[in-house]
N, C-alpha and C. Protein backbone atom coordinates (compact mmCIF):
# COMPACT_ATOMS: atom_id res chain seq x y z
N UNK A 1 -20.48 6.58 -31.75
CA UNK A 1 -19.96 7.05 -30.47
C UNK A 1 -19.11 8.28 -30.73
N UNK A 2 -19.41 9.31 -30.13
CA UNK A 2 -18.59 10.63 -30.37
C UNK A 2 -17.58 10.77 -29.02
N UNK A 3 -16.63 10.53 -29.40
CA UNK A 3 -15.51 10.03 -28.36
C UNK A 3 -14.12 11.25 -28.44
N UNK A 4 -13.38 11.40 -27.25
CA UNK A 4 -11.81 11.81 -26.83
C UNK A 4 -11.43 10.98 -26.91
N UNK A 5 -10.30 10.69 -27.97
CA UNK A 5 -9.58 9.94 -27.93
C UNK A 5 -7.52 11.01 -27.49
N UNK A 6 -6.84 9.62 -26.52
CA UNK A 6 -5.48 10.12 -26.73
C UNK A 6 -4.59 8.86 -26.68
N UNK A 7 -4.56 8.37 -28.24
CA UNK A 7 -4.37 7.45 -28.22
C UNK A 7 -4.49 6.07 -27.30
N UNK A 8 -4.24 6.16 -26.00
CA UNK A 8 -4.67 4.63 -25.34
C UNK A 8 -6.07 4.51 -24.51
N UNK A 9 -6.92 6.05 -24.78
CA UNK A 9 -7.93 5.57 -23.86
C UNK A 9 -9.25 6.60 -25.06
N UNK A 10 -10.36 5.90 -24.81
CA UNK A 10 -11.55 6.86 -25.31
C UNK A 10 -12.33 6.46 -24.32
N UNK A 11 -13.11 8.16 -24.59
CA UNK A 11 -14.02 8.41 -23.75
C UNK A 11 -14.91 9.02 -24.50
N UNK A 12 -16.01 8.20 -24.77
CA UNK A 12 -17.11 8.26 -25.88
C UNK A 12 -18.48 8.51 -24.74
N UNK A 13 -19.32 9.14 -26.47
CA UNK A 13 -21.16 9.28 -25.37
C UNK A 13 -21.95 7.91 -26.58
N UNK A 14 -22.34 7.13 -25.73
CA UNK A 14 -23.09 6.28 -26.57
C UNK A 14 -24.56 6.59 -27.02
N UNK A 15 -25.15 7.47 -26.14
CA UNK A 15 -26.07 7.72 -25.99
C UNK A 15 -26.38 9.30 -24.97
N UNK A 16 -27.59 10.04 -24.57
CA UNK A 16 -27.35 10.95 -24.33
C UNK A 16 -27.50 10.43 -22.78
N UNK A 17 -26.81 10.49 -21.84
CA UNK A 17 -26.63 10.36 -20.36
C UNK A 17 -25.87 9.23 -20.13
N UNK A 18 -25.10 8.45 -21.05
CA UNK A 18 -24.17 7.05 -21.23
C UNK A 18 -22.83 7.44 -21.94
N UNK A 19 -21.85 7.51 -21.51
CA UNK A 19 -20.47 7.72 -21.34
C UNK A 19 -20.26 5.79 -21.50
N UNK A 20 -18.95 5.95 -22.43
CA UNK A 20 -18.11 4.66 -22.54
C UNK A 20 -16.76 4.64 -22.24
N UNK A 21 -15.91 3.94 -21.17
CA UNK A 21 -14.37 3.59 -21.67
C UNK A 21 -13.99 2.94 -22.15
N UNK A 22 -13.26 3.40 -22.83
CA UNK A 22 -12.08 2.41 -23.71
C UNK A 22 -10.55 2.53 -23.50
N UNK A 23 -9.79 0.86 -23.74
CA UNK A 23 -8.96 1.14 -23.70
C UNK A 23 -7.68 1.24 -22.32
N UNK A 24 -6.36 1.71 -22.15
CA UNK A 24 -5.88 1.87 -21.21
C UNK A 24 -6.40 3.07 -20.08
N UNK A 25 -6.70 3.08 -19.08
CA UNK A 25 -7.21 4.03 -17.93
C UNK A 25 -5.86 3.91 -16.94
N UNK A 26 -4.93 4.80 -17.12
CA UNK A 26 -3.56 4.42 -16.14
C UNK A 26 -3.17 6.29 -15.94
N UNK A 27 -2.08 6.34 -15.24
CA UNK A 27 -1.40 7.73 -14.96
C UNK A 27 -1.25 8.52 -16.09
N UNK A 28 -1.10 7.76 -17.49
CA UNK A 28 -1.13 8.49 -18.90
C UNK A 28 -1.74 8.96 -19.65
N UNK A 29 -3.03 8.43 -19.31
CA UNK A 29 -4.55 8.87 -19.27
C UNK A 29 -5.10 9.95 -18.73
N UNK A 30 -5.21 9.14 -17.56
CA UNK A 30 -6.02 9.75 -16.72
C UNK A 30 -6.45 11.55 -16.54
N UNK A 31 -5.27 12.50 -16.74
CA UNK A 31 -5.92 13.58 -17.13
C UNK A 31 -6.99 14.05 -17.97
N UNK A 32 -6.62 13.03 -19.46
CA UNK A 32 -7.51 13.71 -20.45
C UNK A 32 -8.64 12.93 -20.10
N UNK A 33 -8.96 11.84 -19.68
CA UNK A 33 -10.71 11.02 -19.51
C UNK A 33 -10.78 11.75 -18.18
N UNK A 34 -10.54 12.25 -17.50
CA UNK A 34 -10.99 12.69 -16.39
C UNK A 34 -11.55 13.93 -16.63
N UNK A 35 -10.86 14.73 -17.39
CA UNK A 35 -11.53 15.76 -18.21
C UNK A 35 -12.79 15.99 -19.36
N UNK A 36 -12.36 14.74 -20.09
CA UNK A 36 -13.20 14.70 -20.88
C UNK A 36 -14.59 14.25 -20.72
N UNK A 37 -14.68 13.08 -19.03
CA UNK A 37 -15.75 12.95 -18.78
C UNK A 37 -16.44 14.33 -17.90
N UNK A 38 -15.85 14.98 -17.24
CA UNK A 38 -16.18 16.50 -16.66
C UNK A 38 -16.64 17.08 -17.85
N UNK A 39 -16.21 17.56 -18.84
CA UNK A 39 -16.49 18.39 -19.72
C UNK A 39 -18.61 17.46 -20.44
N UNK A 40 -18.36 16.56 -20.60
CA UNK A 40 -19.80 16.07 -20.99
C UNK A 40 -20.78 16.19 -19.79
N UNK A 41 -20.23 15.82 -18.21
CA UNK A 41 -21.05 16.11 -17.21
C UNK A 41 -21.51 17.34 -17.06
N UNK A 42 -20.76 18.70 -17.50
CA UNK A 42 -20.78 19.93 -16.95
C UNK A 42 -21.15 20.38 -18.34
N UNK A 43 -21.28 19.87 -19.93
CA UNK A 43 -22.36 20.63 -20.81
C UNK A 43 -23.64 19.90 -20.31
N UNK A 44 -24.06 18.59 -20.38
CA UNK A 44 -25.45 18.47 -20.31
C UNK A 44 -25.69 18.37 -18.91
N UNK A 45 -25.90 19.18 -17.66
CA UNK A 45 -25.89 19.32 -16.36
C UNK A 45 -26.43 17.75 -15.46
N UNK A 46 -27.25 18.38 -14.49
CA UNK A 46 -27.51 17.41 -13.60
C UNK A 46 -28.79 16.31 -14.32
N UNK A 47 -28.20 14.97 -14.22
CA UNK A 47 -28.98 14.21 -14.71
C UNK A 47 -28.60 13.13 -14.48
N UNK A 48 -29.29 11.70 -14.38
CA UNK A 48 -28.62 10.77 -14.44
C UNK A 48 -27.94 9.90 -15.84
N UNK A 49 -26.56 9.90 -15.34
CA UNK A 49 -25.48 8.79 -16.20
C UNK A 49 -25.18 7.82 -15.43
N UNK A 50 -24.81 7.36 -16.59
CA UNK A 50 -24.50 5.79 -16.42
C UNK A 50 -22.43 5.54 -17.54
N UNK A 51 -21.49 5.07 -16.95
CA UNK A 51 -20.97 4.78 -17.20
C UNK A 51 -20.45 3.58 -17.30
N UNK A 52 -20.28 3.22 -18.88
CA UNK A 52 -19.95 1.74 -19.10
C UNK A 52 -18.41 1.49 -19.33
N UNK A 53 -17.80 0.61 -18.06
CA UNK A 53 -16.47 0.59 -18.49
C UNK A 53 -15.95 -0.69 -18.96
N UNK A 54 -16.89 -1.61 -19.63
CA UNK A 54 -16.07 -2.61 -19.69
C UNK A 54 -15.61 -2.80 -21.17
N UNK A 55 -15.33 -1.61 -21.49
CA UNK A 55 -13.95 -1.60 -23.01
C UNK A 55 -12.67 -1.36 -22.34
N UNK A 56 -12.70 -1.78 -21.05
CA UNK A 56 -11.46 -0.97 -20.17
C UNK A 56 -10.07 -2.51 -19.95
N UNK A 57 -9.21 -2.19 -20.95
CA UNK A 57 -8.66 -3.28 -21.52
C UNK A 57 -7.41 -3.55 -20.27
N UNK A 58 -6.83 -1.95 -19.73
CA UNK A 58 -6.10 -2.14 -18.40
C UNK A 58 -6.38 -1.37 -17.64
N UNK A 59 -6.20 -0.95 -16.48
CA UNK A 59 -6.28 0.34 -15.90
C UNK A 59 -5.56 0.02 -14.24
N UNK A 60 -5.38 0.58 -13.49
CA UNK A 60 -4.52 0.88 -12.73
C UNK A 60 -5.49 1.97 -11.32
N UNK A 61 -4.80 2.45 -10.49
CA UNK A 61 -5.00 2.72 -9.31
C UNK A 61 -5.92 4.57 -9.53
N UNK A 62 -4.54 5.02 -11.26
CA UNK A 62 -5.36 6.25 -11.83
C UNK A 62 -6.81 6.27 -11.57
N UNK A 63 -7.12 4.85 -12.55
CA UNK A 63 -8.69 4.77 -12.71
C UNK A 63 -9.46 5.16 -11.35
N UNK A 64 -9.43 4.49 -10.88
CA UNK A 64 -10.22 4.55 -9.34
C UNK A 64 -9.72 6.00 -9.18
N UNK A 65 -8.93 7.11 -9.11
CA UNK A 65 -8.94 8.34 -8.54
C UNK A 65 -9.99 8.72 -9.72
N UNK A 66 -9.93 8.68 -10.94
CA UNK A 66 -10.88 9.72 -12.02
C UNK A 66 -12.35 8.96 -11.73
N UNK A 67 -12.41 7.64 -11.84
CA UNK A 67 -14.11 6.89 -11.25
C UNK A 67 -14.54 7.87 -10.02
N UNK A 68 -14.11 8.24 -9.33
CA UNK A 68 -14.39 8.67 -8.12
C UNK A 68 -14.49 10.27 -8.33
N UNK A 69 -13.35 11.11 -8.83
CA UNK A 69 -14.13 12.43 -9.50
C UNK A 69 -14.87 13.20 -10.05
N UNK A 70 -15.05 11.90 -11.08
CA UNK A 70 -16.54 11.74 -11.84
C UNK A 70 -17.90 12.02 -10.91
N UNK A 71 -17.72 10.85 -10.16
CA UNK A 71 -19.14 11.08 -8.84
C UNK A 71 -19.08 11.94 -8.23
N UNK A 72 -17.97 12.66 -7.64
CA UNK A 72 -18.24 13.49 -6.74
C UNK A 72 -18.35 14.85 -7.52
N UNK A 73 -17.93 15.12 -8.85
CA UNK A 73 -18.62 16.09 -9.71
C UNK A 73 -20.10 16.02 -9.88
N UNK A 74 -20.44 14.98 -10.38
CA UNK A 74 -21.67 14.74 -10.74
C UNK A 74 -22.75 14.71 -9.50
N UNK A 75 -22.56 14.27 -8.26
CA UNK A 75 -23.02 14.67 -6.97
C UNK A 75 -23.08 16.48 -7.16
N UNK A 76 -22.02 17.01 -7.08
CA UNK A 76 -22.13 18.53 -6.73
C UNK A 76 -22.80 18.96 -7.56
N UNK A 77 -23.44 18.53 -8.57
CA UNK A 77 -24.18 18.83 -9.52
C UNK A 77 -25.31 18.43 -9.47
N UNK A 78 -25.79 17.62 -8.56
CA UNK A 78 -27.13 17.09 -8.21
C UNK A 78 -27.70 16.37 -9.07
N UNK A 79 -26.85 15.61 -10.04
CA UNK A 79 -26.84 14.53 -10.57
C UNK A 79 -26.77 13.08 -9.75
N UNK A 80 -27.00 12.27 -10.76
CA UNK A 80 -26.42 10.78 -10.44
C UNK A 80 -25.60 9.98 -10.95
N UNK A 81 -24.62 9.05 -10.82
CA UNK A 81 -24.25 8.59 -11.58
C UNK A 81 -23.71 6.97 -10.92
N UNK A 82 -23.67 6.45 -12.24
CA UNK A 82 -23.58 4.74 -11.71
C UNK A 82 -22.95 4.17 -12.60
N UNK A 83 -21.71 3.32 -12.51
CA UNK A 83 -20.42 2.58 -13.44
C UNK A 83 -21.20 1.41 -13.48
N UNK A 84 -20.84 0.72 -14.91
CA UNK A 84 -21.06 -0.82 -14.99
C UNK A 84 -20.33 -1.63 -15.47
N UNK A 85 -19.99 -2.38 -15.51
CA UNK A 85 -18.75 -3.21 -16.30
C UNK A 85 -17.47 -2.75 -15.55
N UNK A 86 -17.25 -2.61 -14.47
CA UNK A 86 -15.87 -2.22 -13.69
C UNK A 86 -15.21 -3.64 -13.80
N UNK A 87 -13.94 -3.71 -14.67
CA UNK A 87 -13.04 -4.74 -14.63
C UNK A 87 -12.38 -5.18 -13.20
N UNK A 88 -12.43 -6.18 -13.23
CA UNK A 88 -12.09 -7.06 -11.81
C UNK A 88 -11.33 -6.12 -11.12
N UNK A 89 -9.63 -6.21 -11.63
CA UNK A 89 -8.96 -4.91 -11.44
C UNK A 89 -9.13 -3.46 -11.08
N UNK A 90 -10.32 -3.07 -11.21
CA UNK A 90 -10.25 -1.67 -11.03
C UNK A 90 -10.94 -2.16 -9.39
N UNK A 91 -11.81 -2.93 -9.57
CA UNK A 91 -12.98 -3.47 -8.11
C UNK A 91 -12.03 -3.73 -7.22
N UNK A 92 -10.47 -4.56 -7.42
CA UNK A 92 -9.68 -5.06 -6.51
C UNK A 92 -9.21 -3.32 -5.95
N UNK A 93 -8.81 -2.71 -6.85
CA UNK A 93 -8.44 -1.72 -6.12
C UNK A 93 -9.13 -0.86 -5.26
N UNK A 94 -10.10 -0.66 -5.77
CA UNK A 94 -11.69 -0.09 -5.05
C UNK A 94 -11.99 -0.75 -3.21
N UNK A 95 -12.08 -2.18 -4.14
CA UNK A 95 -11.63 -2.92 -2.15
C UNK A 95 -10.43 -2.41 -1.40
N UNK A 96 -9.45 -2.09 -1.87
CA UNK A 96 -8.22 -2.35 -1.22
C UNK A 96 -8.40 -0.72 -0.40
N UNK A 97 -8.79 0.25 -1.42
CA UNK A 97 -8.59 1.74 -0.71
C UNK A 97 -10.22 2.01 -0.33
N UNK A 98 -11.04 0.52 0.35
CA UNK A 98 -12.41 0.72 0.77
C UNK A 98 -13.18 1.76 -0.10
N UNK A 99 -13.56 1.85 -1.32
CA UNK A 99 -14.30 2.76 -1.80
C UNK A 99 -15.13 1.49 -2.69
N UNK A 100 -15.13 0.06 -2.62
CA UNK A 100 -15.53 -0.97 -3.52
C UNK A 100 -16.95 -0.27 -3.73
N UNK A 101 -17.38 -0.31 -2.76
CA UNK A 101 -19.14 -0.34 -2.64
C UNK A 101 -19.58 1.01 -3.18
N UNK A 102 -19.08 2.24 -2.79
CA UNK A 102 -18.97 3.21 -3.64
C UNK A 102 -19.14 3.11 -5.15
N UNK A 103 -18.22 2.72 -5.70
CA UNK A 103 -18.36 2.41 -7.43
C UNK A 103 -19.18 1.45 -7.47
N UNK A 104 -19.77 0.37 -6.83
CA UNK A 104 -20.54 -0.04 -6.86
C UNK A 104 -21.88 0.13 -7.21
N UNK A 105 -22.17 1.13 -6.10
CA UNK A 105 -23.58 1.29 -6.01
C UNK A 105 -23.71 3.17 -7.09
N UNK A 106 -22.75 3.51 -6.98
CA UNK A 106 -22.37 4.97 -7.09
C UNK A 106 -23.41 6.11 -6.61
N UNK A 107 -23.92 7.17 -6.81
CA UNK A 107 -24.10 8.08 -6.31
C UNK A 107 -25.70 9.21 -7.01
């Protein structure tokens, strides 16, 4: 896995169109995986990914803002993209600010 790491979170390619998280996804994060998944969306362009988050050990309300930037990058790019392994936690929050089905189904 060729991964960003900053200390509490990685953001690895497992494969070529498969992105992994690891790790904490919170306010301390969240810049650099939000970046770092932009930066892999925007070298290998529009295509479909798949993001696997269930190395995602905590994460917080951050997560759900960068899950959601992700898609709507990858949309403007006429890509696709679709999360799997979303920890309970990130889904509770997803329900709470109605975007559940969104990360759900993604884009």
């Amino acid at each position: 896995m060729t991964d960003v790491a900053a200390g509490r979170i990685q953001v690895g390619e497992l494969a070529p169109g498969r992105l992994a998280l690891r790790g904490t996804l919170d306010f301390g994060t969240a810049r650099l995986a939000r970046e770092a998944g932009i930066a892999w969306f925007m070298r290998d362009g529009a295509r479909d990914w798949v993001v696997d988050c269930s190395g995602l050990e905590s994460a917080n309300s951050a997560a759900v803002a960068v899950l959601l930037d992700w898609l709507a990058t990858v949309h403007r790019a006429g890509g696709h993209l679709r999360f799997e392994g979303l920890p309970e936690r990130v889904r509770a929050i997803a329900e709470i600010s109605e975007v559940g089905e969104l990360l759900e189904t993604g884009v």
